[in-house]
Protein backbone atom coordinates (compact mmCIF):
# COMPACT_ATOMS: atom_id res chain seq x y z
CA UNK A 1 285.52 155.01 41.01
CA UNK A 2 285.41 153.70 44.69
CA UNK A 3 287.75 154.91 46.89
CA UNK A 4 290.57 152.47 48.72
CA UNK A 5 291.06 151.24 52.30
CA UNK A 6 290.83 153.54 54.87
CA UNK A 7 293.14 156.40 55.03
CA UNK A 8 294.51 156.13 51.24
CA UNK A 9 293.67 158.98 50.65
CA UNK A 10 293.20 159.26 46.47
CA UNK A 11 293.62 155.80 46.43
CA UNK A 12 290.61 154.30 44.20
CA UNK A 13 290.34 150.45 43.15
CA UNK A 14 292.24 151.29 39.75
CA UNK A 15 294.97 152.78 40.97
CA UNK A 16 295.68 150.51 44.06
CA UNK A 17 295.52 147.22 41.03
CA UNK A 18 298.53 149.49 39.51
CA UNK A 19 300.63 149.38 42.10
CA UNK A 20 299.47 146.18 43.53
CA UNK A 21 298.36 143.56 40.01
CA UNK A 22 300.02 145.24 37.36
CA UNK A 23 303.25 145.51 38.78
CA UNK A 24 304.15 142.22 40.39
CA UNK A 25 307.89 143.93 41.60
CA UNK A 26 305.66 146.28 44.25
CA UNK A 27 304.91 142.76 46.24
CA UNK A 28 308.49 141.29 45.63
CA UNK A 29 309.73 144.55 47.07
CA UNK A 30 306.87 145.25 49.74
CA UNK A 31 306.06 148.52 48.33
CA UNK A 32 303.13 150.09 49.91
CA UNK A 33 301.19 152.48 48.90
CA UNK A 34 300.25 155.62 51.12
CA UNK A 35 298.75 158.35 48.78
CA UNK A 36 298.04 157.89 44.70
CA UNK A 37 296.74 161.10 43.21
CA UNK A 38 297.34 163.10 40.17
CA UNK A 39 299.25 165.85 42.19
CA UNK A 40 301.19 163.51 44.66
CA UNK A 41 301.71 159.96 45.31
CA UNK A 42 303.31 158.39 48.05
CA UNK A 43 304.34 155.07 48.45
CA UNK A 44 306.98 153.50 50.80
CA UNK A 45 309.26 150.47 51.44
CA UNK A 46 310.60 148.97 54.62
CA UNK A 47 314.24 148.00 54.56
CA UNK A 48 314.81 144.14 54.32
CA UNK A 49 318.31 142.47 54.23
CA UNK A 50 316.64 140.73 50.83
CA UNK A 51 316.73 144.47 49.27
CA UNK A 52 320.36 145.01 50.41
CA UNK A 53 323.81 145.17 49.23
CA UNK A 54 327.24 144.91 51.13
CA UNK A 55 327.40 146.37 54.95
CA UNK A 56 323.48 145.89 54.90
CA UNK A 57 322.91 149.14 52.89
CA UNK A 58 319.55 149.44 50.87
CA UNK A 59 320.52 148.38 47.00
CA UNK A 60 320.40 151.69 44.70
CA UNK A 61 318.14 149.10 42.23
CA UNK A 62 315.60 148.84 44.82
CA UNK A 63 315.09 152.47 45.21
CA UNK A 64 315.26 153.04 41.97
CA UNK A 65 312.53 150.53 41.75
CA UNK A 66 310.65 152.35 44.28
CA UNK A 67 311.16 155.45 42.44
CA UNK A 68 309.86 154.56 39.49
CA UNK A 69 306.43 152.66 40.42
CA UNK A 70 305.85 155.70 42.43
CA UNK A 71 306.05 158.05 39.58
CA UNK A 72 304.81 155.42 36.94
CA UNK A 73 302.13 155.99 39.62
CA UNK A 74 301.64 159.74 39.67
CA UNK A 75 301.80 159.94 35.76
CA UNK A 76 299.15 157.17 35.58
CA UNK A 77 296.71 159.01 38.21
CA UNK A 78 296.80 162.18 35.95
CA UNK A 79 295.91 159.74 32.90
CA UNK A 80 293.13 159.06 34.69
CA UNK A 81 291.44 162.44 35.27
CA UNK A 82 292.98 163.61 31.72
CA UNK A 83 292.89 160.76 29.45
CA UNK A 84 290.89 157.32 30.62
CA UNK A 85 291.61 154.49 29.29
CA UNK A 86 295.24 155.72 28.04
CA UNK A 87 298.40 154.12 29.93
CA UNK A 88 301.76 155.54 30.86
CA UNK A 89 305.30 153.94 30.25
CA UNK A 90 308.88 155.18 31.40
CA UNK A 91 311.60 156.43 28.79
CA UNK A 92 313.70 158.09 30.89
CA UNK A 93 314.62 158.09 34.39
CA UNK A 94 317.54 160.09 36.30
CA UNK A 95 318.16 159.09 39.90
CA UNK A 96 321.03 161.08 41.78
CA UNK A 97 322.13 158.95 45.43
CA UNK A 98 322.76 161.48 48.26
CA UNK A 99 323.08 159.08 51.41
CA UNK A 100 322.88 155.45 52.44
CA UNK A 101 320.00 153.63 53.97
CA UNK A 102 320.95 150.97 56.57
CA UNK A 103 317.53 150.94 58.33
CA UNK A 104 313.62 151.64 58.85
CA UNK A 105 311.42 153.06 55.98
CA UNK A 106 312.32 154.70 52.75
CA UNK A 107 308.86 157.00 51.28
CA UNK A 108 308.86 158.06 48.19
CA UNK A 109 307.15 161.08 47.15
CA UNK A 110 306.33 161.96 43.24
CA UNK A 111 305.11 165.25 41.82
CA UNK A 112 304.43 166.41 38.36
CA UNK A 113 306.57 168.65 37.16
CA UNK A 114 305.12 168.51 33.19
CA UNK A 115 302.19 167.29 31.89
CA UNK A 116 301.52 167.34 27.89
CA UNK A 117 299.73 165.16 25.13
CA UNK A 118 302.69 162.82 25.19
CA UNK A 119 304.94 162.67 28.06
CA UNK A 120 305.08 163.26 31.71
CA UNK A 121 307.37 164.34 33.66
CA UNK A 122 307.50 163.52 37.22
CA UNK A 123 310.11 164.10 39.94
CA UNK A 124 310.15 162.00 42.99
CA UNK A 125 312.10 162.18 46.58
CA UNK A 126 313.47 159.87 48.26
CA UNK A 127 313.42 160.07 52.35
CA UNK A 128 314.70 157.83 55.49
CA UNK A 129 312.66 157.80 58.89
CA UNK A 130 314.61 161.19 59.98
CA UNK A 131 312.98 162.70 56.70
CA UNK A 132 316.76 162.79 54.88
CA UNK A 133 316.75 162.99 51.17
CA UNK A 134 318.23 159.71 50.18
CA UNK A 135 318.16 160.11 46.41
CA UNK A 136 316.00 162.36 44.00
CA UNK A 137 314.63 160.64 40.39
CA UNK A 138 313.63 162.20 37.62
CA UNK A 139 311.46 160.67 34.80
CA UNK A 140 309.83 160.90 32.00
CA UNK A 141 306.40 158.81 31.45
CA UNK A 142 305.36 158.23 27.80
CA UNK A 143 301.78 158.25 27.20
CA UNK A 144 300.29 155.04 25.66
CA UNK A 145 297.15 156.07 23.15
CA UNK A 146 294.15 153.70 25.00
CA UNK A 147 293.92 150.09 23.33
């Protein structure tokens, strides 16, 4: 595989169509994608007044959103070094809100904490501009047998 655009790093053409083709939310939501890789994957989202609630504060849907393409993410790169071909779906996803974001960028950052024949576990942060923890997911990724 190819990599991606300049400074993605582990970003290669399959896993930028992930985030980018197969998910048409990422685009709705402006989700970007910053680092996809079996061991980390970052992706982030700018606030917009479209992704907001009341008193302009960043809708917990939309970062759970973000949460979960950036570990569907994560567990997906680690398909692809472990299992090509095979897919990943979420089953179960945890997210705990810690503080409010009224402004600037939210990244998410995903890490593996499991990996087995089945399911994967991945844990993501979420941070504001000042590095914050916003809210923390947890999730579990089935994995889909290749078609």
């Amino acid at each position: 595989m190819r990599t991606g655009g300049a400074g993605f790093r582990g970003v290669t053409d399959d896993l930028m169509r992930l985030v980018s083709e197969a998910m048409p939310l990422v685009a709705t939501l402006g989700i970007r994608p910053k680092v996809i890789a079996a061991d980390e994957t970052v992706l982030t989202m700018e606030w917009r007044p479209e992704v907001c609630t009341t008193a302009g504060i960043m809708h917990g849907g939309a970062l759970m959103a973000l949460a979960d393409t950036a570990g569907a993410a994560c567990a997906f790169a680690r398909l692809v070094e472990s299992a090509p071909g095979a897919g990943t779906s979420t089953i179960e996803s945890n997210t705990h809100f810690f503080a409010a974001v009224r402004g600037g960028t939210v990244t998410a950052t995903s890490r593996p904490l499991h990996s087995g024949r089945s399911t994967i576990v991945v844990q993501t942060d979420l941070r504001d501009d000042s590095g914050r923890l916003v809210a923390q997911t947890t999730q579990t990724q089935a994995v889909l047998a290749p078609r």
